[in-house]
Structure formats: structure tokens, C-alpha cells
Protein backbone atom coordinates (compact mmCIF):
# COMPACT_ATOMS: atom_id res chain seq x y z
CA UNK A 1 -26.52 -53.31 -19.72
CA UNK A 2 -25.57 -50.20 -21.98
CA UNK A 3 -23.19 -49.60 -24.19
CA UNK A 4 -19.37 -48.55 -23.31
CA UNK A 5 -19.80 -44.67 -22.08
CA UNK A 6 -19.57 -42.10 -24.75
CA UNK A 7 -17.21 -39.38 -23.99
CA UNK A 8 -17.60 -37.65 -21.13
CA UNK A 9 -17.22 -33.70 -20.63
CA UNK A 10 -14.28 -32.40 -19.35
CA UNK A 11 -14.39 -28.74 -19.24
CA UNK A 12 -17.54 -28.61 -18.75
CA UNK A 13 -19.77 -26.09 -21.11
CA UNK A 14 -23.38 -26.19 -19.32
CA UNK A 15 -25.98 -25.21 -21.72
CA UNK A 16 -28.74 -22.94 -20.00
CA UNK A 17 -32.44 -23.66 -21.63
CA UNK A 18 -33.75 -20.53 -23.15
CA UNK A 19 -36.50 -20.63 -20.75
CA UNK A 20 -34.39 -20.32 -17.53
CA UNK A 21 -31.58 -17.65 -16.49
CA UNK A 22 -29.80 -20.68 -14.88
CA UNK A 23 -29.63 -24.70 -15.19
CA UNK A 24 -32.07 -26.48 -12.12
CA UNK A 25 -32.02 -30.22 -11.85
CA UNK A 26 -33.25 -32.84 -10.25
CA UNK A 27 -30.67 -34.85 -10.25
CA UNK A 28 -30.13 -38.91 -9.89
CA UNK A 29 -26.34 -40.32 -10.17
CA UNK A 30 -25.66 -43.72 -10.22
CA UNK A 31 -22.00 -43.08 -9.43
CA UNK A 32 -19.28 -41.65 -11.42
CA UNK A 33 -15.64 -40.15 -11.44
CA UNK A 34 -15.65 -36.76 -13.15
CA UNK A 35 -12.19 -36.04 -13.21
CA UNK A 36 -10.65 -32.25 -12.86
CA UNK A 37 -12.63 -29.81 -15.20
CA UNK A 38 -14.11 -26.07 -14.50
CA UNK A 39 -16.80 -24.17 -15.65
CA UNK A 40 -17.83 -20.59 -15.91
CA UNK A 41 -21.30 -21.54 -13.84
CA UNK A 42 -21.28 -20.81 -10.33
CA UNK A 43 -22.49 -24.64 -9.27
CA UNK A 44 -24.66 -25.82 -6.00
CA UNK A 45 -25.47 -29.37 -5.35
CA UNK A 46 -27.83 -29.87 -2.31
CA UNK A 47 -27.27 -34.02 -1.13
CA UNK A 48 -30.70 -34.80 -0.98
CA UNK A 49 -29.36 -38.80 -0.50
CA UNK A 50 -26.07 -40.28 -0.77
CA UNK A 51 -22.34 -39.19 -0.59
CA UNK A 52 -19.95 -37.37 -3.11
CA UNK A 53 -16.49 -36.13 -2.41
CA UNK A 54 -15.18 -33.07 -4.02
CA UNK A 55 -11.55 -32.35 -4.53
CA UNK A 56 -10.37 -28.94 -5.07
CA UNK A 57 -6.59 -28.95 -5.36
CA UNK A 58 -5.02 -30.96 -2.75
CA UNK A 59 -7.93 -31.19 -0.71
CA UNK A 60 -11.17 -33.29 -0.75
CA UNK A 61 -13.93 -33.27 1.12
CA UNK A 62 -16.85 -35.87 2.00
CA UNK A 63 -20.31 -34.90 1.83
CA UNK A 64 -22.96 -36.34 2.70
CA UNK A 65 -27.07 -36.26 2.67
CA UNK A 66 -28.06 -32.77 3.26
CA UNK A 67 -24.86 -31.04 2.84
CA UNK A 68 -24.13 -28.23 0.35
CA UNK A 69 -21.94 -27.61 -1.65
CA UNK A 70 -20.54 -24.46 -3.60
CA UNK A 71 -18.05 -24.44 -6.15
CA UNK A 72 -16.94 -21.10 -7.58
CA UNK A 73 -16.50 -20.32 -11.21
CA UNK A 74 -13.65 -21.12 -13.26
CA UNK A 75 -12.45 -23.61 -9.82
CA UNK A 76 -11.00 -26.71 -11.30
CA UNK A 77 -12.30 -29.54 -9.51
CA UNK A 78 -13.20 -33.36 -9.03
CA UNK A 79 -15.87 -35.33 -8.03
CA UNK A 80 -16.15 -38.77 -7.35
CA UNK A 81 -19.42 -41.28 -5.88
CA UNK A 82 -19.12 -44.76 -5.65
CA UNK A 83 -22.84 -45.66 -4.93
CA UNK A 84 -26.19 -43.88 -6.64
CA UNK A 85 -26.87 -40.42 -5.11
CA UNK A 86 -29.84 -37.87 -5.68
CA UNK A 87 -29.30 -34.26 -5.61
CA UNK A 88 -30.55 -30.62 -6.59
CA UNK A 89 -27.97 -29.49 -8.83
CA UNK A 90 -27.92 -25.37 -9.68
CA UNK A 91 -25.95 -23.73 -11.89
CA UNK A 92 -25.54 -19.99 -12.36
CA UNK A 93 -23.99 -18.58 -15.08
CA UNK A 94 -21.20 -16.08 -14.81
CA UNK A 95 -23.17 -13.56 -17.18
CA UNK A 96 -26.18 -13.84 -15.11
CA UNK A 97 -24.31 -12.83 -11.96
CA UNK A 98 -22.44 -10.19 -13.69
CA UNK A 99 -26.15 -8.41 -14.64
CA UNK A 100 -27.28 -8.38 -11.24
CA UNK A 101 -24.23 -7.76 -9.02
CA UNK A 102 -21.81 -5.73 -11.81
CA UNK A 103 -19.19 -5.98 -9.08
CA UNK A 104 -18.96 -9.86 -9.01
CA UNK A 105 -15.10 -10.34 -9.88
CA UNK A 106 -14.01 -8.78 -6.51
CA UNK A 107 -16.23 -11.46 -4.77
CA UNK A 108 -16.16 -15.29 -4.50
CA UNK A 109 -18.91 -17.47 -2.32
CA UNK A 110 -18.23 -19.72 0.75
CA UNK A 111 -20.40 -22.43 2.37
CA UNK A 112 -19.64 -24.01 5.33
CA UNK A 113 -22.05 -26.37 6.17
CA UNK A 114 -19.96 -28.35 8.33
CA UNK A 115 -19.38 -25.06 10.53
CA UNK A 116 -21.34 -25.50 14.36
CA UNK A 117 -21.79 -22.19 14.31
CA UNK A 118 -25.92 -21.97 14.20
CA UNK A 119 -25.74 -18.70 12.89
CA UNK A 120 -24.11 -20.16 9.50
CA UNK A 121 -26.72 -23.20 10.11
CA UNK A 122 -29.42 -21.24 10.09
CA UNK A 123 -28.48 -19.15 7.07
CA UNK A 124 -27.53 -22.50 5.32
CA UNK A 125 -31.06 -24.07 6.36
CA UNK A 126 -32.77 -20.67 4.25
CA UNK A 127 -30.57 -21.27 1.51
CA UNK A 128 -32.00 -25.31 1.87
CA UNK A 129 -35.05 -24.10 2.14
CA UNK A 130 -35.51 -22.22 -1.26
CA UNK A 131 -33.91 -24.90 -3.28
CA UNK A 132 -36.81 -27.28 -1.87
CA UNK A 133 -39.12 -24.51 -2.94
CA UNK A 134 -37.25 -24.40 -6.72
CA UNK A 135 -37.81 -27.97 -6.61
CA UNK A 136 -41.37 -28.25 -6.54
CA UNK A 137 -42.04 -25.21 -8.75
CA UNK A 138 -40.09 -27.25 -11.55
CA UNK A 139 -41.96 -30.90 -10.61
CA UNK A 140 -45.32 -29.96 -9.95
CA UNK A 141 -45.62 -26.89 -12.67
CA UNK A 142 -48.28 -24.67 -10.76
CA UNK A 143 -49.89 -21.95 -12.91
CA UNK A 144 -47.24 -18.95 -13.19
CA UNK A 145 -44.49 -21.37 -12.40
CA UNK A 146 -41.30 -19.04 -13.91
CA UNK A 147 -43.06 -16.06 -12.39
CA UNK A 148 -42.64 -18.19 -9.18
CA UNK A 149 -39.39 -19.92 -9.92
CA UNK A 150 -38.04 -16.46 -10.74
CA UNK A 151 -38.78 -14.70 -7.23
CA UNK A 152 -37.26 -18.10 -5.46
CA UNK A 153 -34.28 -17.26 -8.28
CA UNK A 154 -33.48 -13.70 -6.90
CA UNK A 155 -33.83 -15.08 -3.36
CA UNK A 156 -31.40 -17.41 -3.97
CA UNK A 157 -29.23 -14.92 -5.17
CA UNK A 158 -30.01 -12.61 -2.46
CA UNK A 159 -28.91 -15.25 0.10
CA UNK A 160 -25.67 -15.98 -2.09
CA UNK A 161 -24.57 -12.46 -1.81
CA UNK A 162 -26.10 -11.34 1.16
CA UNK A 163 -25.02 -14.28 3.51
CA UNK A 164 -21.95 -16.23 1.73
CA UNK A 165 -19.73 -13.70 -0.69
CA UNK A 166 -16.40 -12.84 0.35
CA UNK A 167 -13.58 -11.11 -1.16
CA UNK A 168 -11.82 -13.18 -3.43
CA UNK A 169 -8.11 -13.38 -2.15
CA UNK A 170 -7.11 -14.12 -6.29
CA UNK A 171 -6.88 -11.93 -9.09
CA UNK A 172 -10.86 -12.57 -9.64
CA UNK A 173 -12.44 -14.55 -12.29
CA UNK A 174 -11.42 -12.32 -15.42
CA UNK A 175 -7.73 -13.60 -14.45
CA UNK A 176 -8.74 -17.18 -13.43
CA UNK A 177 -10.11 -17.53 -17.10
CA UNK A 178 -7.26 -16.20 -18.94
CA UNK A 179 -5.06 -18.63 -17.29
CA UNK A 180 -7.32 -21.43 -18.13
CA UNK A 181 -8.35 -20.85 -21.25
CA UNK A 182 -4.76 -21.35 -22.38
CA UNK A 183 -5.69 -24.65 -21.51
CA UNK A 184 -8.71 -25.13 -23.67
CA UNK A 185 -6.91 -26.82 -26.59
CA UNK A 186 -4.80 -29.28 -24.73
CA UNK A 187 -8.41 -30.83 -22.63
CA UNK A 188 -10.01 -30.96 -25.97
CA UNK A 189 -7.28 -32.53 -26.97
CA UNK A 190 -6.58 -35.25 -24.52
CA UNK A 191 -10.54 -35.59 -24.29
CA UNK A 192 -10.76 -36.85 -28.15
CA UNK A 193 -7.72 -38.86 -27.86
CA UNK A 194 -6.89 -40.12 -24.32
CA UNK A 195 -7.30 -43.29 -25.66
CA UNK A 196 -4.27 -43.67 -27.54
CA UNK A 197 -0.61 -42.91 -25.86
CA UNK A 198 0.04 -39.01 -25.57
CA UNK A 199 3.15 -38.04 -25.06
CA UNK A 200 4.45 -34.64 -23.34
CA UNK A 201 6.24 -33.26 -25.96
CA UNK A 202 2.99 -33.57 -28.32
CA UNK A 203 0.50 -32.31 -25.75
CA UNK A 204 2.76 -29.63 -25.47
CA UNK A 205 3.34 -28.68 -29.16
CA UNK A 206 -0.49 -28.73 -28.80
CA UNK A 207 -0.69 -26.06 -26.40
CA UNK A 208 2.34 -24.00 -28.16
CA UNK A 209 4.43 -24.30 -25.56
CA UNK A 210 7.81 -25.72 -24.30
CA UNK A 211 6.98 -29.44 -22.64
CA UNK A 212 9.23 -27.68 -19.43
CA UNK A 213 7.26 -24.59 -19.33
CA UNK A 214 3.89 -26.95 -20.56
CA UNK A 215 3.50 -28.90 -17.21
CA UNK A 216 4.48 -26.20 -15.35
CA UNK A 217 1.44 -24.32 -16.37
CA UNK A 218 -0.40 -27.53 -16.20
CA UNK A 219 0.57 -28.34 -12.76
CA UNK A 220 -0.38 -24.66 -11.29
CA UNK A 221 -3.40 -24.27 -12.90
CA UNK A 222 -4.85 -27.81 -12.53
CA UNK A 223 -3.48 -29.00 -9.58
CA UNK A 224 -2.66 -32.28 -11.23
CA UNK A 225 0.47 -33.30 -13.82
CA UNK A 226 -0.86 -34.28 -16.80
CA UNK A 227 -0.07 -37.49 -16.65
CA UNK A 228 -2.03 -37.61 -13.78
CA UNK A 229 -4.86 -35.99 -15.28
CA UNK A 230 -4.67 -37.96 -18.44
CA UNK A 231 -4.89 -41.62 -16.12
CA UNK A 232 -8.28 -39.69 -14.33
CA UNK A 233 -9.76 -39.05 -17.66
CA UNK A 234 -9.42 -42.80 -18.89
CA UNK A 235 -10.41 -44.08 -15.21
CA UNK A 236 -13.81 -42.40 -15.28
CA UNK A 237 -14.53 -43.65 -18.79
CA UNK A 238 -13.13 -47.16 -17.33
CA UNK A 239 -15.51 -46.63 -14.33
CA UNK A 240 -18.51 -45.84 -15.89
CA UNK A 241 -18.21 -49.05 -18.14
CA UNK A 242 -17.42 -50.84 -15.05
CA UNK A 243 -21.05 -49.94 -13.62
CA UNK A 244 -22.81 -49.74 -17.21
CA UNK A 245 -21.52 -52.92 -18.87
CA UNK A 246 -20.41 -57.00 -19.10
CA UNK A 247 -17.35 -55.93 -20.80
CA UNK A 248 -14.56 -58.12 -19.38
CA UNK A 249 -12.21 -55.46 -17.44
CA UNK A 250 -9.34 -56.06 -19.42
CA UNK A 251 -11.40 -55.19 -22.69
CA UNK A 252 -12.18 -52.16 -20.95
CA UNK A 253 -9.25 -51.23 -19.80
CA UNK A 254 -7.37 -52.00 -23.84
CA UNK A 255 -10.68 -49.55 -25.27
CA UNK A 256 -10.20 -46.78 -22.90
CA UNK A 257 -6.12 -46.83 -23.30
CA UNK A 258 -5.10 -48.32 -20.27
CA UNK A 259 -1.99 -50.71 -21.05
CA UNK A 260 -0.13 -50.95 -17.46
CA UNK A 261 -2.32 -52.99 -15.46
CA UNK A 262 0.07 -52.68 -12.12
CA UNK A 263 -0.39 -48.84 -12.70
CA UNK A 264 -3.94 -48.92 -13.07
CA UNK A 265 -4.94 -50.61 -10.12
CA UNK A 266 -2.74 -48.79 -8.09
CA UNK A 267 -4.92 -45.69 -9.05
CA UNK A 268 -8.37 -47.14 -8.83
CA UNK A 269 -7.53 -48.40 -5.86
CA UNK A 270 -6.40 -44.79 -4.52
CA UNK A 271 -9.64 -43.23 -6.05
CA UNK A 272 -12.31 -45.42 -5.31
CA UNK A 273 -10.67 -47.24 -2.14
CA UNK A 274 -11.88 -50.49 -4.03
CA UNK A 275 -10.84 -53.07 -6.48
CA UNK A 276 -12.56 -52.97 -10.07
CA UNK A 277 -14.55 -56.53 -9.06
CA UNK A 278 -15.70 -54.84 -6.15
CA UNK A 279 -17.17 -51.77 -7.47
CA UNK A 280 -19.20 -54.20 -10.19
CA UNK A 281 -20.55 -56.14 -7.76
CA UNK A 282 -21.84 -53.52 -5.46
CA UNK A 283 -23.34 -51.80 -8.06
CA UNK A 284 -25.18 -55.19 -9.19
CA UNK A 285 -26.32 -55.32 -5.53
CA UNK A 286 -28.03 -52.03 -5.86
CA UNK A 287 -29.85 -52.55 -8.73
């Protein structure tokens, strides 16, 4: 078993190698709650196995192997899997787009893929189709490889704006990040200290603002009170120890700031439709 989980991003800053215009991974999850956080990345994960459900405001959604899904930049949103997934996970940064389509903030993307319609299918199975073809340029290295990767890289975006942009019905991203980023200091923040008890008045002072006015702002741009967020924060932390260690659960609850036991399986139950027991040993049945 490993250690208790070291901090976990947030707001999520995705660093791009120097050799790439974007970040391409194979990726392999042994489950996880990521709790609300945005980024300024354009993000694709193609289910290659598994589930994950995605919760964007109010709403969440289930995927499942061979879905895809697209979340927009500067979209705050949640992810949660409760059983080892593998995926391709993309991620296109904001400047990137901005060089090759200069008219980006009027536009947002949209993939359905659970629409019937085999029109969208069939665009959706292209789309597919070039991340396979990303895939094994990156595993199996052939000679030329970012000459190749690069022409599957404009396809890709091709597709993207071709088959999937839309108007966005918002103020565009320019507007989106303004609003967040008067955020920025309060997840920093919570994400050194959500350990200990934070009050509202002191997250607030943190921010500069009223606490009234504070979860206000909170509340519209996250989609979440903070309190609410704050409990997510320390359950994923919680969760990932859960899977990742022997620690006794009340240990782990005390080291991740979790006093009210009553509250807190309340919540894990409504996240993870599961009690803390059950998650450990279905992840020791896996392994």
C-alpha cells in the first residue's frame, strides 16, 4: 500500500511538454473523486474501458466504454469512478486554439455521443477514429512520429470545429475567466488548508470580499456552496487513501479534516452510492 495521497489539484494547471502543442495520454485510473475544478484546456477523454460520471452544474452524466466526452474551457466540473478505468485523455490548450481559429471565444464544442442520430454517430466514430490513430503514433514511435502526430493533430481540430462548435450562448471564455479567476486565491487556499476548520468569514476575507456577497459569487460560479465544495475536496483526499492505504478510516478521516462522522457518511454515501468498507473491499477484489 502507498502512502496517504499528496494533495491533489484543484484548479487544474495542465502543463503541455515542450515537444507537443497539446497534452495526449494514455491514461489508466484506478478510481478517484476529483472534485469541482476548471481549466483553460479544452479536455477529451475517449472510455476506452470502464465508467466515469461527469457533473457539470446540477447535472451528471454516466459514461461508459467508448463514449466521449468534451468539456469546454474554463467549465467547472466533477468527476468521479469508483472502479479502475482506461482512457485517451486530450487536452488542448486555449492558446493553441486561439492561433488556429482567432475567432474561438464566440464558439464552444458539443458532443453528443448518446444522440441516435447516425449522422452525429458517424461524425463521432471519425473523431474515435483519429484518437486511436494519436494513440499508436505516441506508443509505437514510428520514424517521423510528430510529423505524423501533428497531421492527426490538425484533423482533430478540423473535426472539432468543423463537426461539433457552436455558438456559445455565454459571454465567451474571456468573461468565463474573469469571473473565475476571482476565485483563484480562495481554491489555493482551501486546497493548502482544507484540512483544518475554515470558516466563511475567513475564506471570505481571503477572497476580499463580504462572506454575503463571498458565497454568492461562490455559488454562481461553482455551482456548489463552499461548504459543499470544501467536504468534496477532503472526500477525494479521504477516497484516494481509502483505495491506496491500511489506514484505519477514522485516522483518515481525523488527517484529512473530517470531524462529523454522521455528516461524512451521509456524503460518501451520496457520491459514491457506497459505504467507505465497501469501496475498500472492492478495490482489494480488483487487484
Amino acid at each position: 500500500m502507498k502512502e496517504p495521497a499528496e494533495q491533489l489539484r484543484i484548479h487544474e494547471y495542465v502543463e503541455i511538454p515542450s515537444t507537443k502543442d497539446i497534452y495526449f495520454k494514455h491514461y489508466f485510473d484506478q478510481g478517484r473523486l476529483v472534485s469541482n475544478h476548471w481549466h483553460n484546456e479544452v479536455e477529451i477523454i475517449y472510455l476506452l474501458k470502464g465508467n466515469l460520471d461527469v457533473s457539470i452544474g446540477s447535472k451528471t452524466l454516466h459514461y461508459q466504454e467508448s463514449d466521449l466526452v468534451l468539456i469546454n474551457s474554463k467549465v467547472v466540473h466533477s468527476t468521479v469512478c469508483t472502479a479502475p478505468n482506461e482512457s485517451i485523455l486530450v487536452q488542448i490548450p486555449y492558446t493553441f486554439l486561439k492561433r488556429y481559429i482567432p475567432d474561438i471565444d464566440r464558439y464552444m464544442f458539443y458532443i453528443d455521443c448518446f444522440s441516435t442520430n447516425p449522422i452525429v454517430q458517424t461524425k463521432i466514430s471519425q473523431l474515435k477514429e483519429t484518437l486511436k490513430k494519436m494513440l499508436i503514433v505516441t506508443e509505437y514511435h514510428p520514424e517521423g512520429e510528430w510529423l505524423h502526430f501533428g497531421s492527426l493533430l490538425f484533423e482533430l481540430l478540423y473535426f472539432l470545429y468543423h463537426d461539433f462548435k457552436i455558438t456559445d450562448p455565454q459571454a465567451g471564455f474571456q468573461q468565463q475567466a474573469k469571473s473565475l479567476n476571482k476565485l483563484d486565491s480562495v481554491l489555493d487556499y482551501t486546497q493548502k488548508h482544507y484540512s483544518k476548520s475554515i470558516s466563511l468569514d475567513e475564506i471570505a476575507d481571503i477572497a476580499g470580499f463580504q462572506s454575503q456577497y463571498f458565497c454568492r459569487l461562490f455559488k454562481k460560479n461553482m455551482g456548489v456552496t463552499y461548504l459543499q465544495y470544501l467536504n468534496e475536496i477532503r472526500l477525494s483526499h479521504i477516497y484516494q487513501d481509502l483505495i491506496t492505504t491500511e489506514l484505519p478510516i477514522q485516522e483518515i478521516l481525523e488527517l484529512h479534516g473530517f470531524t462529523n462522522y454522521k455528516l461524512f457518511r451521509k456524503v460518501f454515501a451520496q457520491k459514491f452510492h457506497m459505504t467507505p468498507s465497501e469501496i475498500r473491499n472492492l478495490q482489494g477484489e480488483m487487484q
